[in-house]
N, C-alpha and C. Protein backbone atom coordinates (compact mmCIF):
# COMPACT_ATOMS: atom_id res chain seq x y z
N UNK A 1 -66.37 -20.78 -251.52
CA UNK A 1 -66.29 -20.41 -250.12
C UNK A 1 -66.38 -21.64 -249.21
N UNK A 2 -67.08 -22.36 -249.85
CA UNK A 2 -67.77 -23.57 -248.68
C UNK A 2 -65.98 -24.53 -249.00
N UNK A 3 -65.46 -24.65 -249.78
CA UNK A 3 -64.48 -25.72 -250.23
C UNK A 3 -63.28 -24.95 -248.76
N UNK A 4 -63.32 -23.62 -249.36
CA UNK A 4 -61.88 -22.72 -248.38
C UNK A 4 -62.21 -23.02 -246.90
N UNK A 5 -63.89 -23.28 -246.28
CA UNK A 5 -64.01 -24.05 -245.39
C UNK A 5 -63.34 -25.30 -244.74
N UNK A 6 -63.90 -26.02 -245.17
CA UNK A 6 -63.53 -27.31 -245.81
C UNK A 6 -62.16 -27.33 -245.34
N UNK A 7 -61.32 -27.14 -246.14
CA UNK A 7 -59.69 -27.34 -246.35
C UNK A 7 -59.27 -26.65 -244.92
N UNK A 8 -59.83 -25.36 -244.58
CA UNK A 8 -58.91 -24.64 -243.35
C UNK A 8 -59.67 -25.76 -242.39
N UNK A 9 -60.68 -26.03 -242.19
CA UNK A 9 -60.86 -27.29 -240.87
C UNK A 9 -59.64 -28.19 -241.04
N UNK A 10 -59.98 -29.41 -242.30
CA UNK A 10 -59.21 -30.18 -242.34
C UNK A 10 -57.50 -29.67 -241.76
N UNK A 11 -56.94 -28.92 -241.98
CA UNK A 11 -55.68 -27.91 -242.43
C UNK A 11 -55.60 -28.25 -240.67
N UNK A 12 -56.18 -27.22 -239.71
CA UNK A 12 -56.39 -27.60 -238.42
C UNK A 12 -56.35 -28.77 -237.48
N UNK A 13 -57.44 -29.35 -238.51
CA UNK A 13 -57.69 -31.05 -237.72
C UNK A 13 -56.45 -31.57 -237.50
N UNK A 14 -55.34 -31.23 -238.84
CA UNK A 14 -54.08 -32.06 -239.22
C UNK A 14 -52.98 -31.40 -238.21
N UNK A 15 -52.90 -30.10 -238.03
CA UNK A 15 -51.85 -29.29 -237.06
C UNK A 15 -52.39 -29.67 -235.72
N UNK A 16 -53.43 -29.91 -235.13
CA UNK A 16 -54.12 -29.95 -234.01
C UNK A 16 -53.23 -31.86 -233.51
N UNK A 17 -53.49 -32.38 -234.18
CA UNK A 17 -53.20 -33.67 -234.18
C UNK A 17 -51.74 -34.09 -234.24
N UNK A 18 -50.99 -33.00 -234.81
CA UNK A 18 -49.62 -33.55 -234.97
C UNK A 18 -49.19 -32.64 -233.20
N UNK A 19 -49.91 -31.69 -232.89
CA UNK A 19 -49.38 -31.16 -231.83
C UNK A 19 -49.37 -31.76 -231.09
N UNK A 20 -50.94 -32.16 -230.68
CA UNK A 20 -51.08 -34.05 -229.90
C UNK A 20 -50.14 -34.97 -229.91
N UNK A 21 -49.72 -35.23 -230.82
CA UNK A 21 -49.04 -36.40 -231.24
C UNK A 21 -47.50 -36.11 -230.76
N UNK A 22 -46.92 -35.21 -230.67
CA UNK A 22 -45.98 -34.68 -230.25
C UNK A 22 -45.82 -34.50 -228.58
N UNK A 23 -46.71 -33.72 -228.05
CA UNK A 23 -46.62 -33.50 -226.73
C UNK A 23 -46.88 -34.97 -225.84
N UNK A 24 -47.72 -36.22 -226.78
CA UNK A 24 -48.04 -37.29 -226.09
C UNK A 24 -47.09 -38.23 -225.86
N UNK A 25 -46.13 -38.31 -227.00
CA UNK A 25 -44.60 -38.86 -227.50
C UNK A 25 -43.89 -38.54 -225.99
N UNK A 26 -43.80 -36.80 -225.77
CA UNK A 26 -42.86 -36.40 -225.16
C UNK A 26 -43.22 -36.88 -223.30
N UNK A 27 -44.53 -37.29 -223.53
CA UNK A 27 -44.52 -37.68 -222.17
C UNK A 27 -43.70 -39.43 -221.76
N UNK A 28 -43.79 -39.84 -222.46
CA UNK A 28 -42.81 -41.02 -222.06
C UNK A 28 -41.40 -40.95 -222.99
N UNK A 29 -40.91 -39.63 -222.91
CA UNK A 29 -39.58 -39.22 -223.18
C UNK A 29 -38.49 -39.44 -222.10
N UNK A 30 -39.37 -39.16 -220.89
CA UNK A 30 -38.79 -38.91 -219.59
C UNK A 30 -38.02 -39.67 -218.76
N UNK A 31 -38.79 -40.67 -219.08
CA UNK A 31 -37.98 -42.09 -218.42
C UNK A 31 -36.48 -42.01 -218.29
N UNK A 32 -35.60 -42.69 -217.66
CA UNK A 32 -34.61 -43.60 -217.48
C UNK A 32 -34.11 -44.74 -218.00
N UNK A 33 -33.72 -45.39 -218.54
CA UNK A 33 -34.09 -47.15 -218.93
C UNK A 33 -32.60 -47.52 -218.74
N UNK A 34 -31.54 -46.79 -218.72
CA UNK A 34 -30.57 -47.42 -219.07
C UNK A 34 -29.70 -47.53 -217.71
N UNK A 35 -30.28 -49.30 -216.22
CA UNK A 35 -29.62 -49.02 -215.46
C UNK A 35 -28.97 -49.83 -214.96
N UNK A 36 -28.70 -51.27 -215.90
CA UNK A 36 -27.67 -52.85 -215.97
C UNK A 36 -27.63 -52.83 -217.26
N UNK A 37 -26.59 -54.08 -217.49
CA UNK A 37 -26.91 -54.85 -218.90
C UNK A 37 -27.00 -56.57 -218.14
N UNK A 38 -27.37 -56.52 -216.98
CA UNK A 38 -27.44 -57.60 -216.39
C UNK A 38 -28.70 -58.54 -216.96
N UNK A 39 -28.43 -59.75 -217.01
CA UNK A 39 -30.05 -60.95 -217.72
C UNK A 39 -30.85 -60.57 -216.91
N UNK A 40 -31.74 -60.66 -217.24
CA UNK A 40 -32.81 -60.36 -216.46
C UNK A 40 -33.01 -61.65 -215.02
N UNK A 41 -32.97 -62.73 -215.23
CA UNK A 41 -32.62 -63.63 -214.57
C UNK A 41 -31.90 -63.51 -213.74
N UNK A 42 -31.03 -62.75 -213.44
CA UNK A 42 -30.53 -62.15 -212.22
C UNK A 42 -30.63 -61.21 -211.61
N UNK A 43 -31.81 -60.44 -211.72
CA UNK A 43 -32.20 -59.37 -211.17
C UNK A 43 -32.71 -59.54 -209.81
N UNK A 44 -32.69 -59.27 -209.38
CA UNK A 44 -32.93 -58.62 -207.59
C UNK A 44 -34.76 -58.33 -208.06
N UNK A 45 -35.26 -58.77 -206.30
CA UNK A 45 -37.15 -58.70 -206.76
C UNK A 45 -37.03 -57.28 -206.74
N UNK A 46 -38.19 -56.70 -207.46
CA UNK A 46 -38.74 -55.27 -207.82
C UNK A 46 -39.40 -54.85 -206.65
N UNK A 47 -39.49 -55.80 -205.32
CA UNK A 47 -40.11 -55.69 -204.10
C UNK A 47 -39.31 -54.81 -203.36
N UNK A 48 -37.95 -55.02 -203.55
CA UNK A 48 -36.53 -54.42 -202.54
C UNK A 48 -36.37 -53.49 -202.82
N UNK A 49 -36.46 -52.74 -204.49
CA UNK A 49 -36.42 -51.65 -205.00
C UNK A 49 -37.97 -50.48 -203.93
N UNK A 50 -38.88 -51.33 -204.07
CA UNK A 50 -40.13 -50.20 -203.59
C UNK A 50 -39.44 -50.24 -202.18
N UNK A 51 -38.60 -51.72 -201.15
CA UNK A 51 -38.64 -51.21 -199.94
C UNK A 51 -37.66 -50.23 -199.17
N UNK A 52 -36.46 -49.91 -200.38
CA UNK A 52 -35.75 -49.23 -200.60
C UNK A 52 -36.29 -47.65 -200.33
N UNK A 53 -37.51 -47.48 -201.82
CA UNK A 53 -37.89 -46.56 -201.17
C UNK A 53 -38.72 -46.48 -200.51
N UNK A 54 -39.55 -46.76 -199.78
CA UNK A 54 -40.01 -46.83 -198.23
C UNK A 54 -39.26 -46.30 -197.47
N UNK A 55 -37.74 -47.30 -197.08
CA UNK A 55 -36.53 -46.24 -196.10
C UNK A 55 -36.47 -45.04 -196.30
N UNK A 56 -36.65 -45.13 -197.02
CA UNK A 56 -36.15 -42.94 -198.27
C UNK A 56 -37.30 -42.40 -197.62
N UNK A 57 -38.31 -42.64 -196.83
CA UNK A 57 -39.24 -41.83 -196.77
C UNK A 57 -40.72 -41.23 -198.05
N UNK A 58 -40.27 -42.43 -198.55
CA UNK A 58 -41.57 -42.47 -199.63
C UNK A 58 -42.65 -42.93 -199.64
N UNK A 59 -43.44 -42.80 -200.09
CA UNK A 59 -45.08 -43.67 -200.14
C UNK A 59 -45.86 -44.54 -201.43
N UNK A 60 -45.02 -45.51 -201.36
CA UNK A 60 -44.98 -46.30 -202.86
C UNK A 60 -46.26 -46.69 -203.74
N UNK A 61 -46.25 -45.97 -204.36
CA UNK A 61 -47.80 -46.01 -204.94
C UNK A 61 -48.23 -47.07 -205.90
N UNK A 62 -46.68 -47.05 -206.99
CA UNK A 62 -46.49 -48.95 -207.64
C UNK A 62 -45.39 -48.60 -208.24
N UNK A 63 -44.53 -50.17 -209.13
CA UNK A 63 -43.48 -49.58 -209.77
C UNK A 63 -43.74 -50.74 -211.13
N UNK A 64 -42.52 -50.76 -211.77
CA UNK A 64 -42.82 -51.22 -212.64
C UNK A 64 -41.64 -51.52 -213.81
N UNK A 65 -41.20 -51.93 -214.55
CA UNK A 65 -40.11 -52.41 -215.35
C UNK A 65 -39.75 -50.66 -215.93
N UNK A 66 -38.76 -50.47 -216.52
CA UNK A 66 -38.93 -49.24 -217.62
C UNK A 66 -37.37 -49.20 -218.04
N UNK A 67 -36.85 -50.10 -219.38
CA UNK A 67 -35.90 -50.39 -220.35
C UNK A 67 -35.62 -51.41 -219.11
N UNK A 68 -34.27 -51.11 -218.78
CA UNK A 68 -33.27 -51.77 -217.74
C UNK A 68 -33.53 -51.65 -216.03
N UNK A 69 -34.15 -50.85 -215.77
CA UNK A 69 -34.35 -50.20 -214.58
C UNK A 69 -35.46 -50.53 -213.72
N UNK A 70 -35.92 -50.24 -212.59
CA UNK A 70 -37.00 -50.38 -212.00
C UNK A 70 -37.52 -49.22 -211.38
N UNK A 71 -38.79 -49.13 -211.94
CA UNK A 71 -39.35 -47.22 -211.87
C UNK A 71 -40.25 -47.40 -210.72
N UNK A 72 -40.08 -46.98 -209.54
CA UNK A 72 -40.99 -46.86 -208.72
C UNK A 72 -41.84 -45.60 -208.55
N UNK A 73 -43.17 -45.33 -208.60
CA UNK A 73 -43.70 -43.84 -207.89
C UNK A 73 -43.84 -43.98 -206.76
N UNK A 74 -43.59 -42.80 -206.36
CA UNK A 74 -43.88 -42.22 -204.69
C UNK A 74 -44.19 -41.09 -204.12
N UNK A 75 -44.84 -40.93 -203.47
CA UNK A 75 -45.08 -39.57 -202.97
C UNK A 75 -44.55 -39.52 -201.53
N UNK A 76 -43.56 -38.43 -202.03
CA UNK A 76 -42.81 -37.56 -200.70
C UNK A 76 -43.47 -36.24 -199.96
N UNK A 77 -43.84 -35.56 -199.07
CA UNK A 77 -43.96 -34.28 -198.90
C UNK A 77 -45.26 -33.68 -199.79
N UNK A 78 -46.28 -34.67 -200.50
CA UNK A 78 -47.29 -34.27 -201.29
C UNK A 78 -46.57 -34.00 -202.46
N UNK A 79 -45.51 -34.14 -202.96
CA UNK A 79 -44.97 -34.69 -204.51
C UNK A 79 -44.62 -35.73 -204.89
N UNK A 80 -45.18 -36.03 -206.49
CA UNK A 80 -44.99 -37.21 -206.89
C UNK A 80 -43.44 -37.37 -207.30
N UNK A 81 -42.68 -38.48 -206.79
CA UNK A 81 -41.41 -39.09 -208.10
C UNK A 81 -41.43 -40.01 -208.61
N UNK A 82 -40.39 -39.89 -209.51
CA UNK A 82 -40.12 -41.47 -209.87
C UNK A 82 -38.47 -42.02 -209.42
N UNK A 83 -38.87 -42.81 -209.56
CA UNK A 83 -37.13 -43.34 -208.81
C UNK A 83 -36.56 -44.42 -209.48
N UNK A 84 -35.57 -44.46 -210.32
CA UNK A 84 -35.39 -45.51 -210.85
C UNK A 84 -34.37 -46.40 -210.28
N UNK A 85 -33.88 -47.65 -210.21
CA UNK A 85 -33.87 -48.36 -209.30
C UNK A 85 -32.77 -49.22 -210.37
N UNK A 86 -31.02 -49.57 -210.20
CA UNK A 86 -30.68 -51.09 -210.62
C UNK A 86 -31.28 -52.12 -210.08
N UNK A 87 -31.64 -53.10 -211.24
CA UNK A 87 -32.13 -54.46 -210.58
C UNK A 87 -31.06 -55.35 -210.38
N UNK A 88 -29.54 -54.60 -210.44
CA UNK A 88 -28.49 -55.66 -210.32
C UNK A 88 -28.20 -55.38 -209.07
N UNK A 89 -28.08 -54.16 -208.08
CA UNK A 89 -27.83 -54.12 -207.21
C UNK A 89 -28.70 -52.70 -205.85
N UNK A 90 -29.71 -52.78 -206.89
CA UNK A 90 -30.62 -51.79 -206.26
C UNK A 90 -30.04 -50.41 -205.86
N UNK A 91 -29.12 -49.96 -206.33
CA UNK A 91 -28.55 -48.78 -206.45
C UNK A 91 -29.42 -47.62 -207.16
N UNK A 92 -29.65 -46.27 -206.30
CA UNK A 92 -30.80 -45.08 -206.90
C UNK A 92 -30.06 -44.53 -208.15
N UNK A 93 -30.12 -44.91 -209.36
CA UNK A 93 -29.65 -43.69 -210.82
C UNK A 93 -30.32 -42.90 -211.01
N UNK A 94 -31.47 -42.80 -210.79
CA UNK A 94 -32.04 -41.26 -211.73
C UNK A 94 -33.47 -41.19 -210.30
N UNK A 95 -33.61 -39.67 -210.12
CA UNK A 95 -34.89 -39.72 -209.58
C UNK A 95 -35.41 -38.45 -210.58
N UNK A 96 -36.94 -38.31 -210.44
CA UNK A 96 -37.78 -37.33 -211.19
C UNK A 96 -38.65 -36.76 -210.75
N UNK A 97 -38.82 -35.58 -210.15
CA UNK A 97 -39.88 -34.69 -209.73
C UNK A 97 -40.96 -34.36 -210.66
N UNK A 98 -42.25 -35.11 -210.18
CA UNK A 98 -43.15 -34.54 -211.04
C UNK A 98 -43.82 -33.55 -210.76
């Protein structure tokens, strides 16, 4: 009895963890990355991208590299986005309602 214990915890511990492991994956699924193939060395500052969105009516909270792109958060209207940003010519490709 004590072993059939035993095994159904473990059994759990292991499904519990892969569920984790799955839903945690899927949170940086979300991203964007793909938004030059430009060197990086020619990228435009990541400053123009946040003041970009500023104009848009955003409230730039920080941004940050993500693949090719430049991911800014912001809060609009009391929702968060993300905005991803070319660093070749600061053009908006993808935005994301969180």
């Amino acid at each position: 009895m004590r072993v059939r214990v035993i095994l159904s915890a473990a059994l759990a511990a292991c499904v519990l963890g892969s569920v984790l492991g799955l839903t945690g994956s899927a949170a940086f699924a979300d991203g964007y990355k793909n938004c030059t193939k430009l060197d990086k060395a020619s990228w435009k500052p990541a400053s123009e991208a946040e003041a970009k969105a500023k104009a848009l009516g955003y409230e730039v909270r920080r941004s940050k590299v993500e693949g090719s792109c430049y991911e800014v958060y912001g809060v609009k209207e009391g929702k968060l986005y993300e905005l991803f940003y070319s660093p070749e010519d600061l053009s908006l490709k993808h935005t994301i309602a969180k």
